[in-house]
N, C-alpha and C. Protein backbone atom coordinates (compact mmCIF):
# COMPACT_ATOMS: atom_id res chain seq x y z
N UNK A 1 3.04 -1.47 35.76
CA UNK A 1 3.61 -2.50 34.88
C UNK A 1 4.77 -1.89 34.09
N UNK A 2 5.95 -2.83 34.14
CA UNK A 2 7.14 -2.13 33.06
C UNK A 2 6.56 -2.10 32.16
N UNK A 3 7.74 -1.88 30.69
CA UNK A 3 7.78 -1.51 29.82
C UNK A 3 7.63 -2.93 29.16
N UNK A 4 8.51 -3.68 29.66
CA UNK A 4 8.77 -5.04 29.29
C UNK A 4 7.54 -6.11 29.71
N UNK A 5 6.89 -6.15 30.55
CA UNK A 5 5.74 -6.45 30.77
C UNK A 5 4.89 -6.23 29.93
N UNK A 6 4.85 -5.35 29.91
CA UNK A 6 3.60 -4.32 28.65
C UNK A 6 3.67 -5.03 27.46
N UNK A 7 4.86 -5.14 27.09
CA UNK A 7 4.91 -5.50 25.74
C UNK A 7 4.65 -7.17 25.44
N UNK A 8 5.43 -8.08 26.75
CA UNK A 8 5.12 -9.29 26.87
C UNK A 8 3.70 -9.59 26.65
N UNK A 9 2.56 -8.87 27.33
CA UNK A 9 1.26 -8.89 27.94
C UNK A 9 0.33 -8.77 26.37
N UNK A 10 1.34 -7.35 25.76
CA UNK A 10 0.10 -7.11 24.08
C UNK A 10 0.56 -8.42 23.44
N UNK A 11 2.02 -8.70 23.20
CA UNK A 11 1.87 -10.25 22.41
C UNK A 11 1.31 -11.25 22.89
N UNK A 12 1.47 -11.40 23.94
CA UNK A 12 1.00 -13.00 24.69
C UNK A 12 -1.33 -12.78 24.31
N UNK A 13 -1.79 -11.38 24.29
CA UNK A 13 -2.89 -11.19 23.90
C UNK A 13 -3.44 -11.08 22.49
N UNK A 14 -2.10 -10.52 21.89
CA UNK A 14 -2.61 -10.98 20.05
C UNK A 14 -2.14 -12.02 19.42
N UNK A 15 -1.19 -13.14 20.36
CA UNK A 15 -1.32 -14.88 19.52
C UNK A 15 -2.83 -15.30 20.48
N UNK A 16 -2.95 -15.27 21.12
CA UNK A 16 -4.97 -15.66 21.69
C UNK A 16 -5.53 -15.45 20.62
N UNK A 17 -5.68 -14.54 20.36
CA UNK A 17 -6.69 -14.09 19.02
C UNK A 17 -6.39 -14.84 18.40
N UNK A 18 -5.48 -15.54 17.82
CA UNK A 18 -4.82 -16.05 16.49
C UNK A 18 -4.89 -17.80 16.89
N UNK A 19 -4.73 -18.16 18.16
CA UNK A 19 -4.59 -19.63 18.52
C UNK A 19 -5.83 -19.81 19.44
N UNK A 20 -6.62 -20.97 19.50
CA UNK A 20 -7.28 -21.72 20.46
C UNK A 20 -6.21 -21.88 22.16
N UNK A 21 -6.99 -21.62 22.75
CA UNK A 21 -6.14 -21.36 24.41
C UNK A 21 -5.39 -22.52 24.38
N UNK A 22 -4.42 -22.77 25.05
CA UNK A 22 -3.22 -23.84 25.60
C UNK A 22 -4.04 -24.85 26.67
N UNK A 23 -3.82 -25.91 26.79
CA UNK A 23 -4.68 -26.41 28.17
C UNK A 23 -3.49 -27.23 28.61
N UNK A 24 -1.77 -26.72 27.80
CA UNK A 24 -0.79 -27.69 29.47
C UNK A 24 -0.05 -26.17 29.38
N UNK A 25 0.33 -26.16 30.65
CA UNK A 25 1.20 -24.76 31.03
C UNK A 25 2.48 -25.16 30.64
N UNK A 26 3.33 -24.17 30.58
CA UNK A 26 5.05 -24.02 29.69
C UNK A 26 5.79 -24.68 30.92
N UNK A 27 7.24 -24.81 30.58
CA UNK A 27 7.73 -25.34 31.59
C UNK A 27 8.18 -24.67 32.05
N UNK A 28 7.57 -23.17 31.83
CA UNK A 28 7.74 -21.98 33.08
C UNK A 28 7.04 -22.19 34.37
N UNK A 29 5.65 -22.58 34.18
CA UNK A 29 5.23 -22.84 35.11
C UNK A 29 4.05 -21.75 34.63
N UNK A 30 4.03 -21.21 33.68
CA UNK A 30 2.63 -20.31 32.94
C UNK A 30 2.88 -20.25 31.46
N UNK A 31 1.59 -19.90 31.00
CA UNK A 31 1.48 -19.89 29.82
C UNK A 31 2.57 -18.73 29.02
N UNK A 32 3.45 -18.98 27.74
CA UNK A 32 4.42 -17.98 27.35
C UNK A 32 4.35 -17.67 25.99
N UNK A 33 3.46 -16.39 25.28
CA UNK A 33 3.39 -15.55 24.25
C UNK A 33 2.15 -16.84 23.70
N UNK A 34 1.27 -17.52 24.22
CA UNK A 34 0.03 -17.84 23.44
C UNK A 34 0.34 -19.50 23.35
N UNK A 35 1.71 -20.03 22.99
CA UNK A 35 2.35 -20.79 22.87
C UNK A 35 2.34 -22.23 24.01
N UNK A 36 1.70 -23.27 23.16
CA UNK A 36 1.82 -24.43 24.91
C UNK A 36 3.09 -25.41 24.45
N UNK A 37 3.57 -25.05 25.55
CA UNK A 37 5.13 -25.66 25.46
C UNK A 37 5.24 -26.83 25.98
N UNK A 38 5.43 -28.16 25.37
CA UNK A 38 5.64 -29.35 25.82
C UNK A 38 7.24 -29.95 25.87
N UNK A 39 7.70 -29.40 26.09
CA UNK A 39 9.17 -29.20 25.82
C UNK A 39 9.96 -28.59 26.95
N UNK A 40 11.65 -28.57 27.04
CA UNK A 40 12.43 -27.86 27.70
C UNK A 40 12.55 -26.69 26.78
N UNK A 41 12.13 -25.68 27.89
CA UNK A 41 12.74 -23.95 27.09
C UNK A 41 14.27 -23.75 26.54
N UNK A 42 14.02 -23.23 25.65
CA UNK A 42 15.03 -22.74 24.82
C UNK A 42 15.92 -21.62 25.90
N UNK A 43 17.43 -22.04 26.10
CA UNK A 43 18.19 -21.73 26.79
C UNK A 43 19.19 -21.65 26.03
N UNK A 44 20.37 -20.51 25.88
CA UNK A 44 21.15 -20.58 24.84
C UNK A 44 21.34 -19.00 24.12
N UNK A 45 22.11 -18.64 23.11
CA UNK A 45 22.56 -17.30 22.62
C UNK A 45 22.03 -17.60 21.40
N UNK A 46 21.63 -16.55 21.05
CA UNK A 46 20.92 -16.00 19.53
C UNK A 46 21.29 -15.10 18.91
N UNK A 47 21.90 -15.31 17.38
CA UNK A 47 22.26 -14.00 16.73
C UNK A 47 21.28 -13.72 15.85
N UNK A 48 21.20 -12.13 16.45
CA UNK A 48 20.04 -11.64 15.40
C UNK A 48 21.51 -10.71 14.86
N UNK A 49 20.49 -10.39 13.47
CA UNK A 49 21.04 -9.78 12.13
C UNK A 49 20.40 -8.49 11.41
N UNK A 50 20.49 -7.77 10.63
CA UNK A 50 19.62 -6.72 10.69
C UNK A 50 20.44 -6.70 8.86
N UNK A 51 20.20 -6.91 8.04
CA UNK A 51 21.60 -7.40 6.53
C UNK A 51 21.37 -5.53 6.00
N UNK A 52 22.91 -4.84 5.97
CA UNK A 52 22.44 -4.00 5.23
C UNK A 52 23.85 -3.84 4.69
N UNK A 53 24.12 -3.01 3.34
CA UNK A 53 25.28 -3.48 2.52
C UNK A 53 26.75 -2.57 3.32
N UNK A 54 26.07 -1.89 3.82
CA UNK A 54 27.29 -0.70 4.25
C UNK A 54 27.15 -0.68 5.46
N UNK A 55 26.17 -0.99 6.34
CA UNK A 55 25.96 -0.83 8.00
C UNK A 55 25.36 -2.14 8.55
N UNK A 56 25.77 -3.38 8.56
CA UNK A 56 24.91 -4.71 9.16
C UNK A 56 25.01 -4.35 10.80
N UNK A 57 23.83 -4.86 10.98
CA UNK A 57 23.58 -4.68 12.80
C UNK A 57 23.74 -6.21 13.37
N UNK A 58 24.69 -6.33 13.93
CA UNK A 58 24.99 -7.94 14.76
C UNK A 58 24.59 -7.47 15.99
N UNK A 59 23.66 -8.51 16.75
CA UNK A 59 23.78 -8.88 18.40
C UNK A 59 23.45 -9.65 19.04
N UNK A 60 24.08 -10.14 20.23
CA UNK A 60 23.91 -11.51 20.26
C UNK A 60 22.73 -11.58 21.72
N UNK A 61 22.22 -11.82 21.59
CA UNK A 61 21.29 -12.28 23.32
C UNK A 61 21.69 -13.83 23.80
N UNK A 62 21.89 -13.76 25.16
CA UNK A 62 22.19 -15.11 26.09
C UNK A 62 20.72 -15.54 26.72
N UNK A 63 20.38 -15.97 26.32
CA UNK A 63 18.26 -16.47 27.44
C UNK A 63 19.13 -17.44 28.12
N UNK A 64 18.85 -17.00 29.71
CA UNK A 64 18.72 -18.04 30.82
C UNK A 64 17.83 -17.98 31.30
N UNK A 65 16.88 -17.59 31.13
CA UNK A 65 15.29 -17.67 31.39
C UNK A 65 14.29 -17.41 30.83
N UNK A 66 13.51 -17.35 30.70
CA UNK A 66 11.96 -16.28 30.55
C UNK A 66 12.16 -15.14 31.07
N UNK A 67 12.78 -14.70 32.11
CA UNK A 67 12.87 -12.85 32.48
C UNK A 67 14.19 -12.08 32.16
N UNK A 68 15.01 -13.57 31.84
CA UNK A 68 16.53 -13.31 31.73
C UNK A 68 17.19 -13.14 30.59
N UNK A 69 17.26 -12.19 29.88
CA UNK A 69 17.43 -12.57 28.32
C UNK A 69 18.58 -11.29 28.81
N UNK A 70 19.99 -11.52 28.28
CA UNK A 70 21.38 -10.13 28.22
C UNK A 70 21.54 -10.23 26.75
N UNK A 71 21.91 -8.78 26.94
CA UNK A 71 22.61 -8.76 25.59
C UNK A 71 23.97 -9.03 25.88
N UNK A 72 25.12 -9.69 25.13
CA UNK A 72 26.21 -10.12 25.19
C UNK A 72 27.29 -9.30 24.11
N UNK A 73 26.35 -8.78 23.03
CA UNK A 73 27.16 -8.69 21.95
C UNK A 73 26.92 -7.82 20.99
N UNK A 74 27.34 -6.58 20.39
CA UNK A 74 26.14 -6.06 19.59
C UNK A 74 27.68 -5.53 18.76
N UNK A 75 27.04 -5.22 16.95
CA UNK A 75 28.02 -4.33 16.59
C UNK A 75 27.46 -4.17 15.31
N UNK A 76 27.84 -2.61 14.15
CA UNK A 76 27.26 -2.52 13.04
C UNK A 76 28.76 -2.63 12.09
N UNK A 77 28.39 -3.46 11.56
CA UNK A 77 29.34 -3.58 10.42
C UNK A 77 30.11 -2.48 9.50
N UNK A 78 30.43 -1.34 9.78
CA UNK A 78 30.47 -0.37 8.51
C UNK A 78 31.26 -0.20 7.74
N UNK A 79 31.17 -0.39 6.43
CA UNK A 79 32.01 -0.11 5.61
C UNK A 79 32.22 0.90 4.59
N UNK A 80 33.40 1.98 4.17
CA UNK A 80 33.27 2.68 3.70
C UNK A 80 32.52 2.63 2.40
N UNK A 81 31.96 3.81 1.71
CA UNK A 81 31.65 4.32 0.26
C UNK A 81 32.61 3.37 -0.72
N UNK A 82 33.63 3.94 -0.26
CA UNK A 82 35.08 3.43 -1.44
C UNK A 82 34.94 1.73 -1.91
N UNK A 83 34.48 1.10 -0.65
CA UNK A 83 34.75 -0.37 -0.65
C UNK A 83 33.68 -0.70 -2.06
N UNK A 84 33.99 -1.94 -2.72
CA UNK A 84 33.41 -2.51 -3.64
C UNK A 84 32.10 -3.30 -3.39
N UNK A 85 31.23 -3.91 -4.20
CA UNK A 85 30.18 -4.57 -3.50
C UNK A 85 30.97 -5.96 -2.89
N UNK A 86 31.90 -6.81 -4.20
CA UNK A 86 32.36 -7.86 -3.56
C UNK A 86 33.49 -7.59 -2.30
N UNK A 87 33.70 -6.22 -2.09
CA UNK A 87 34.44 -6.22 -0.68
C UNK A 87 33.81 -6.19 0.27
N UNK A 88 32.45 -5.56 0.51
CA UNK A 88 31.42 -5.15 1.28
C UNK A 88 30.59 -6.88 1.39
N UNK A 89 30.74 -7.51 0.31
CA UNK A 89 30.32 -9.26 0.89
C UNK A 89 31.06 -9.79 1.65
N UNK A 90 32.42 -10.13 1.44
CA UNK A 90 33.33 -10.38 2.21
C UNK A 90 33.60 -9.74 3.57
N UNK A 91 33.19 -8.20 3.74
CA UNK A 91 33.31 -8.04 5.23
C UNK A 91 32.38 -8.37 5.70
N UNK A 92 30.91 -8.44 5.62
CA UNK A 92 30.00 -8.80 6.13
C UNK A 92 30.53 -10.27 6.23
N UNK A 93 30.79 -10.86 5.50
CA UNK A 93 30.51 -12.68 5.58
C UNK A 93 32.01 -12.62 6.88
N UNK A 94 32.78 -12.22 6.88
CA UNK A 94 33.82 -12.40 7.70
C UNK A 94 33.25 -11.92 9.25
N UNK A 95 32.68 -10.48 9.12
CA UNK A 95 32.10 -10.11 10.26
C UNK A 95 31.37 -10.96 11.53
N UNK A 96 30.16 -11.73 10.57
CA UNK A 96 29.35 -12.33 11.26
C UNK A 96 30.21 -13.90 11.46
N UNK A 97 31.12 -14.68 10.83
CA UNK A 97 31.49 -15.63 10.91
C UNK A 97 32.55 -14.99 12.21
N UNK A 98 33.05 -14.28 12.51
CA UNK A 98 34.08 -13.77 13.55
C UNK A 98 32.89 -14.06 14.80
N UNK A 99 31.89 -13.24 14.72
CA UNK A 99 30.83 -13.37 15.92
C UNK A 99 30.57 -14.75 15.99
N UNK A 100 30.38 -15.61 15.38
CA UNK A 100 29.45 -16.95 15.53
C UNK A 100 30.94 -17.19 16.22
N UNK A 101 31.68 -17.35 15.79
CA UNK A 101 33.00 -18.08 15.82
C UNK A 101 33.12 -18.12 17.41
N UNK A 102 33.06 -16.81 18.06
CA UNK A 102 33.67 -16.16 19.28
C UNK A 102 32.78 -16.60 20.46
N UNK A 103 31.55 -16.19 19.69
CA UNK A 103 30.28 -16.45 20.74
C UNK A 103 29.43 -17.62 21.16
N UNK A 104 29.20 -18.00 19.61
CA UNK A 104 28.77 -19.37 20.17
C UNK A 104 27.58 -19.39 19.92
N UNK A 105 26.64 -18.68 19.03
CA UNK A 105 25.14 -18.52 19.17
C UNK A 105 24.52 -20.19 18.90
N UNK A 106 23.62 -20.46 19.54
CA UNK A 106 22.87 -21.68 18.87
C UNK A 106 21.94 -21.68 17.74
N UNK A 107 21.20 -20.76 17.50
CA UNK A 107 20.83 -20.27 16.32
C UNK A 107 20.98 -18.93 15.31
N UNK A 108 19.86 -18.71 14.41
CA UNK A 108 20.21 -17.07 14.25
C UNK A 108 18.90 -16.89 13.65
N UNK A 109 19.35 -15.46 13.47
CA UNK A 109 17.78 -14.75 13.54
C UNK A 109 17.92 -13.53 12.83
N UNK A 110 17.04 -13.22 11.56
CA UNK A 110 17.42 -12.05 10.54
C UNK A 110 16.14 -11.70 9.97
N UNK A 111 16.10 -9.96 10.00
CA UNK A 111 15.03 -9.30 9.12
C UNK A 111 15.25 -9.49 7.77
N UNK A 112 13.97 -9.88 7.16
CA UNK A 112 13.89 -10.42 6.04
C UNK A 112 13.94 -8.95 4.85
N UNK A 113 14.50 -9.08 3.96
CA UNK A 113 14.55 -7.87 2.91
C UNK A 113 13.03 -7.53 2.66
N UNK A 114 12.20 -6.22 3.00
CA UNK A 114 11.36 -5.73 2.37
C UNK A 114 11.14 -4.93 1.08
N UNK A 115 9.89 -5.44 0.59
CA UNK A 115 9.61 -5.07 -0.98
C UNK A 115 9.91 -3.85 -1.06
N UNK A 116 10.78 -3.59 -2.35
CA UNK A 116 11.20 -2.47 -2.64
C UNK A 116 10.92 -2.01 -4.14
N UNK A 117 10.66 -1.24 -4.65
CA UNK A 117 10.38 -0.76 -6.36
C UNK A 117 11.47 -0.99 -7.06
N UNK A 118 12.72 -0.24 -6.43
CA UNK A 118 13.98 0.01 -7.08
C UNK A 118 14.34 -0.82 -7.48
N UNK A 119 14.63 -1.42 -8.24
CA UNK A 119 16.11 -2.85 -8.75
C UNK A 119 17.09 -2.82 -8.40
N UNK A 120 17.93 -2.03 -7.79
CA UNK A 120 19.43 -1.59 -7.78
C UNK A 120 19.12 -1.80 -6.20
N UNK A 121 18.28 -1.39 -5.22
CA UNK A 121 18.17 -1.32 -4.22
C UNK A 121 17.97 -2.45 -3.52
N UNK A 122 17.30 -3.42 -4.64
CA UNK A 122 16.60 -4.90 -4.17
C UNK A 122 18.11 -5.07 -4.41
N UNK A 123 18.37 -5.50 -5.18
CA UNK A 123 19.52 -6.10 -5.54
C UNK A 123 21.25 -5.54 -4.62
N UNK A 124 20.93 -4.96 -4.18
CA UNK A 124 22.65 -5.00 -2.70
C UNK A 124 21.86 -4.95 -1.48
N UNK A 125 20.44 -5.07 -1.34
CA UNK A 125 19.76 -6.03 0.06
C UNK A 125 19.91 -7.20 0.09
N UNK A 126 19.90 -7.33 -1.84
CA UNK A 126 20.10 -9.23 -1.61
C UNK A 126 20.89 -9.42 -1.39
N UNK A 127 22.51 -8.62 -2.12
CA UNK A 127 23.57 -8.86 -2.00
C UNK A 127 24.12 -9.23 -0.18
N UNK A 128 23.69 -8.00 0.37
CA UNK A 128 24.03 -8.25 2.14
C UNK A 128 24.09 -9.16 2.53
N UNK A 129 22.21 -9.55 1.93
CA UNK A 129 21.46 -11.09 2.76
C UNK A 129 22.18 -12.28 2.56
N UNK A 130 22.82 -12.00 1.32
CA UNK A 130 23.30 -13.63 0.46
C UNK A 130 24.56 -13.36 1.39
N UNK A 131 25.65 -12.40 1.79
CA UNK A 131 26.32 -12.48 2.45
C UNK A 131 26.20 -12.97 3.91
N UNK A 132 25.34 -12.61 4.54
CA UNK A 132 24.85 -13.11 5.52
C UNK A 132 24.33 -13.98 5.96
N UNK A 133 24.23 -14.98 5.05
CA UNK A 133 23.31 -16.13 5.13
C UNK A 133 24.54 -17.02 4.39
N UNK A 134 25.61 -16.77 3.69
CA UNK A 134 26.51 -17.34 3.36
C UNK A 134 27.70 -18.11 4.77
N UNK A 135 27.42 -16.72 5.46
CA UNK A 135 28.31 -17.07 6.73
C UNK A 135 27.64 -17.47 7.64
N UNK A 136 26.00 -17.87 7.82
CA UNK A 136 25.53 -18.77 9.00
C UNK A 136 25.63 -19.96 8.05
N UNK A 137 25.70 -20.32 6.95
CA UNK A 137 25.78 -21.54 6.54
C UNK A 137 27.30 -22.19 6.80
N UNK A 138 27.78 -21.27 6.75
CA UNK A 138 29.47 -21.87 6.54
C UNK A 138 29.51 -22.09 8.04
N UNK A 139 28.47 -22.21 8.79
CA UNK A 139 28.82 -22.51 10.70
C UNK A 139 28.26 -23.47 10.94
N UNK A 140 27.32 -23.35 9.74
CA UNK A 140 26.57 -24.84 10.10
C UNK A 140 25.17 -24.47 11.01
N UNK A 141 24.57 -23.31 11.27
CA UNK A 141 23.59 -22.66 12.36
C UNK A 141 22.29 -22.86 11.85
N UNK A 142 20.92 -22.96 12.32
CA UNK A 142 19.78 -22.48 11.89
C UNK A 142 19.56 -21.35 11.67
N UNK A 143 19.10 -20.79 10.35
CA UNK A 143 18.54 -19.11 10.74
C UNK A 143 17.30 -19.07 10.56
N UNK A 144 16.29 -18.48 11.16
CA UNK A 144 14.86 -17.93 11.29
C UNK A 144 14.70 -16.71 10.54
N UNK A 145 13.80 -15.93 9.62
CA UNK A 145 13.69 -15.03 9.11
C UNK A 145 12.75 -14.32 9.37
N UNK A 146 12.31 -13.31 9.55
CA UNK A 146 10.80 -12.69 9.97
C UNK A 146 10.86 -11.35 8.80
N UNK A 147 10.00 -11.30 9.06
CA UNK A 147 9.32 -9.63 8.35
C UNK A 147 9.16 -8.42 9.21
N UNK A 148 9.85 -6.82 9.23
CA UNK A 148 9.97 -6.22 9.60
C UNK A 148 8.35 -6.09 10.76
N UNK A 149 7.59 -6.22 9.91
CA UNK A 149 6.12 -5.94 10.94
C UNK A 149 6.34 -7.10 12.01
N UNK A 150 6.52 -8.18 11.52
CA UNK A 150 6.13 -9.43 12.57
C UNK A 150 7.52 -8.75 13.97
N UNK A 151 8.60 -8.57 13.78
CA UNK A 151 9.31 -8.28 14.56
C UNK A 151 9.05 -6.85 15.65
N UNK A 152 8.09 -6.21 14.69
CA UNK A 152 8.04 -5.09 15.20
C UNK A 152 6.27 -5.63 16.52
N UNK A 153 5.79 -6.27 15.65
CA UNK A 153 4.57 -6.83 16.42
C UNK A 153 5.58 -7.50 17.80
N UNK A 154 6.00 -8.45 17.86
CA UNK A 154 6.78 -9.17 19.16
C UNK A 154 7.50 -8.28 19.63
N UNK A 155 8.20 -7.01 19.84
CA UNK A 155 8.67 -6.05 20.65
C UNK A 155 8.10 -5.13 20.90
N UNK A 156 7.19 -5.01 20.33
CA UNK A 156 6.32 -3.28 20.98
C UNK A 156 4.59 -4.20 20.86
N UNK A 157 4.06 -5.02 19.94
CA UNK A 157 2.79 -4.92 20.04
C UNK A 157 2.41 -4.41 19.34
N UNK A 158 2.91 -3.72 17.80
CA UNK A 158 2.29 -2.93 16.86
C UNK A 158 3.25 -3.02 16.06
N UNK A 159 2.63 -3.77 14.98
CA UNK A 159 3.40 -3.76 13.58
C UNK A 159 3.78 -2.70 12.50
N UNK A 160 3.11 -1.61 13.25
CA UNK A 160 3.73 0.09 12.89
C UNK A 160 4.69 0.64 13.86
N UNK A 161 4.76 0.23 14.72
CA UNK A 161 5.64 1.02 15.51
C UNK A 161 7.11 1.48 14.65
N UNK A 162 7.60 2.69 14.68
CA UNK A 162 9.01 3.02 14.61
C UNK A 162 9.98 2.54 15.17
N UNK A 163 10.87 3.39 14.22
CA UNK A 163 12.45 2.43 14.82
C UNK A 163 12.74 2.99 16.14
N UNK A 164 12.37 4.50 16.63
CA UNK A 164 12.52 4.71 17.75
C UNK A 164 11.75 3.79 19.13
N UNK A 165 10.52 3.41 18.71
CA UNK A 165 9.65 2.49 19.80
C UNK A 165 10.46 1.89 19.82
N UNK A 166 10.65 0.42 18.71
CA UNK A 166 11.69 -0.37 18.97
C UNK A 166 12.67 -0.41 19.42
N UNK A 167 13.80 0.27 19.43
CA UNK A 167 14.77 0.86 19.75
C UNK A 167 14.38 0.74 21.27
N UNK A 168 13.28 1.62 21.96
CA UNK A 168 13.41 1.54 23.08
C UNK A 168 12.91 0.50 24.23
N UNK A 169 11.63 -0.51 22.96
CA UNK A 169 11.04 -1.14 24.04
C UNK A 169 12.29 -2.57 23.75
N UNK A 170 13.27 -2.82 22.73
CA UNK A 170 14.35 -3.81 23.02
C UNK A 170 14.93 -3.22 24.25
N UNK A 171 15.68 -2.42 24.02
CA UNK A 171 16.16 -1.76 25.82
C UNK A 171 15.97 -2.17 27.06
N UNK A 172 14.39 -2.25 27.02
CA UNK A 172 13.32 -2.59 28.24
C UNK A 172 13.64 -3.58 28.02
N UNK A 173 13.28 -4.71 27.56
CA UNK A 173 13.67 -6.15 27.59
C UNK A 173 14.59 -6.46 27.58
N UNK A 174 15.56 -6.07 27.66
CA UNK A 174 16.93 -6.03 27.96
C UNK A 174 17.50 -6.21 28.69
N UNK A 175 16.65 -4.65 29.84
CA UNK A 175 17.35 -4.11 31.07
C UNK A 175 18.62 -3.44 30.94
N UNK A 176 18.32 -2.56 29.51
CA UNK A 176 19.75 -1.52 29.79
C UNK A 176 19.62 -0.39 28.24
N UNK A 177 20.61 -0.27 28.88
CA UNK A 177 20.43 1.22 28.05
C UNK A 177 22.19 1.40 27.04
N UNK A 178 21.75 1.11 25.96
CA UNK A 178 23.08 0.91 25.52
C UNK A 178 22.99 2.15 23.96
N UNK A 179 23.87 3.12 24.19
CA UNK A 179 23.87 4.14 22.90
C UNK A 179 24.40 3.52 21.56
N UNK A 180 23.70 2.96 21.06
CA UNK A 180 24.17 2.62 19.48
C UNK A 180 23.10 2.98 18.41
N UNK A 181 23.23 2.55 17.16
CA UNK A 181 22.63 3.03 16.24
C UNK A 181 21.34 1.73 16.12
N UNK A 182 20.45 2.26 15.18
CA UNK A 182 19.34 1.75 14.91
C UNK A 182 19.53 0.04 14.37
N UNK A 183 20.74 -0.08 13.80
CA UNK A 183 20.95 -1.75 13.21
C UNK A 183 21.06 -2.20 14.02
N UNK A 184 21.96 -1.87 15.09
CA UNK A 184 22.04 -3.07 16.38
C UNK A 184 21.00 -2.76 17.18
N UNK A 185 19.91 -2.44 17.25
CA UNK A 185 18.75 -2.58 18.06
C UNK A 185 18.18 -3.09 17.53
N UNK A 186 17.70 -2.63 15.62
CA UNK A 186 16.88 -4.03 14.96
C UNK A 186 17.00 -5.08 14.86
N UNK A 187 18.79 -5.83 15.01
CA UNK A 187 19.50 -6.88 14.96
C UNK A 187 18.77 -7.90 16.40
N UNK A 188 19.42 -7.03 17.27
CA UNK A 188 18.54 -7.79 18.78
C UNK A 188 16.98 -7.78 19.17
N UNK A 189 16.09 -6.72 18.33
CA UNK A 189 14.99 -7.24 18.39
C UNK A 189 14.71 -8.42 17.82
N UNK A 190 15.54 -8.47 16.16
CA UNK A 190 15.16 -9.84 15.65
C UNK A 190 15.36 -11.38 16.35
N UNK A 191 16.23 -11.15 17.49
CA UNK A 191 16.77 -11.98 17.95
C UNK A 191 15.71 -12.27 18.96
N UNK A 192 15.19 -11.76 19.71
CA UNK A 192 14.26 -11.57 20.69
C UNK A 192 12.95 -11.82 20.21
N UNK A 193 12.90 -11.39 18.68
CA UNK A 193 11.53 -12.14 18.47
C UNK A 193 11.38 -13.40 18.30
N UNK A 194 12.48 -13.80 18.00
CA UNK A 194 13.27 -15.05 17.37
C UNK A 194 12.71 -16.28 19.06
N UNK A 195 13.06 -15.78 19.85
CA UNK A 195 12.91 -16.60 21.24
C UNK A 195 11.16 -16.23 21.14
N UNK A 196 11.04 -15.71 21.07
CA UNK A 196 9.43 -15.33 21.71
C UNK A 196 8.49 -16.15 21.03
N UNK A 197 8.73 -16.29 19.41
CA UNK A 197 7.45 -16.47 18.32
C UNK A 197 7.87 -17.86 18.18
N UNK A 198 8.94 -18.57 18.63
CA UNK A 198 9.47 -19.89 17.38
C UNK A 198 8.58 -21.43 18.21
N UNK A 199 8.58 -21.88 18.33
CA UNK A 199 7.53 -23.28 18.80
C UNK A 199 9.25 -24.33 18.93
N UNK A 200 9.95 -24.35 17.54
CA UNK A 200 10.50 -25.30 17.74
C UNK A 200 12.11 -25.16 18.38
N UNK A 201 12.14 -23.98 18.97
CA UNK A 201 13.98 -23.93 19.40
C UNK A 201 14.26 -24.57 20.20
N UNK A 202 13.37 -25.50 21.18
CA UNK A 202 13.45 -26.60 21.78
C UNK A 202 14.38 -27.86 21.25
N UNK A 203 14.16 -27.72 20.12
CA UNK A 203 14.44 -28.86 19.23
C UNK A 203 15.48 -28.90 17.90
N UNK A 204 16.34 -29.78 18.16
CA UNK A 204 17.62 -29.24 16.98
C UNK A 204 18.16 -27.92 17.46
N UNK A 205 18.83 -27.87 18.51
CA UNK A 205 19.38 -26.95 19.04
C UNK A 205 20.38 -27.40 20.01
C-alpha cells in the first residue's frame, strides 16, 4: 500500500469511529473519508494558506478526482525584518489576492492561529490572519479554517505528527516531490484537508 493510501485508509477509519456507517455510496462509486455523499464531488482549485507575518505559505491544489488532486501553485510570502507590520499586511493581502486573481481557486482553506501565552506573538498571528482573510474577502471566496491537529489528523492520521511527516505524507498525495519550505507544505495540506473533511463543497461553489 502507498503512502497515500495509508493515509486515506487511517482517516477514512477514524471518521467510522466518530460517524454511524453511510448506507448510499459517494459518487465515486465507494465510500470517501467516512462521509455519504449525496451530491456531485467537489471538482475545482483550493487555496490553502498557512498565515505567518514574515513567511505566509500559499498553494493551490486542482481536484479532478478522488486520486487526482496536482499541486498547481505553491509560494511563501517573505518579507524582510526591515518591513513594518502595516507593510508586511499589505504584502500578504496583495500576495494572496495576486494568487486568487491568477488562479482561480473556488474556495480557501487556512490553519487556524494556535493558542499562544505571549501577547505580542498572538497579536502579528492575528495581524497575518486579518491580512489574509482580508484578501479572500475582497474576492468574494469561502474560507474553511481548521486547527493544526485536525489538519495534521487528515494527512498523516495522527494529530501529533511533525512538520516533517506532513511535509512528506502531502508529497505522497500529491505525487511529487517538490523542495520548499515547511509553509508551503502546511499551506497545501490545509488545502487537502479542506477537500477531504468538508460535507458541503458540493454546494455554493
Amino acid at each position: 500500500m502507498c503512502a497515500a493510501q495509508s493515509s486515506r485508509k487511517l482517516w477514512t477509519d477514524f471518521l467510522k469511529k466518530k460517524r454511524s456507517p453511510c448506507s448510499k455510496a459517494d459518487p465515486w462509486g465507494k465510500k470517501f473519508s467516512g462521509v455519504c455523499a449525496t451530491r456531485e464531488p467537489f471538482r475545482g482549485k483550493i487555496l490553502g494558506i498557512d498565515p505567518s507575518l514574515r513567511g505566509s505559505g500559499l498553494a493551490i491544489i486542482d481536484v479532478k478526482s478522488r486520486d487526482a488532486i496536482d499541486l498547481i501553485f505553491s509560494q511563501t510570502v517573505k518579507i524582510a525584518a526591515k518591513e513594518s507590520l502595516l507593510e508586511c499586511t499589505y504584502h500578504i493581502f496583495l500576495a494572496i489576492q495576486r494568487a486568487i486573481e491568477c488562479h482561480r481557486p473556488k474556495i480557501c482553506a487556512m490553519e487556524q492561529t494556535i493558542y499562544v501565552q505571549n501577547f505580542q506573538t498572538a497579536q502579528i498571528m492575528g495581524i497575518a490572519r486579518g491580512a489574509a482573510l482580508a484578501a479572500i474577502a475582497s474576492q468574494h471566496l469561502k474560507v474553511f479554517e481548521y486547527a493544526p491537529l485536525r489538519i495534521k489528523q487528515a494527512i498523516c492520521g495522527y494529530g501529533r505528527a511533525s512538520k516533517e511527516q506532513v511535509a512528506k505524507m502531502t508529497q505522497a498525495l500529491l505525487k511529487i516531490h517538490f523542495n520548499v519550505g515547511f509553509d508551503e507544505t502546511d499551506a497545501a495540506a490545509a488545502a487537502i484537508c479542506c477537500f477531504f473533511t468538508e460535507r458541503s463543497l458540493g454546494e455554493n461553489t
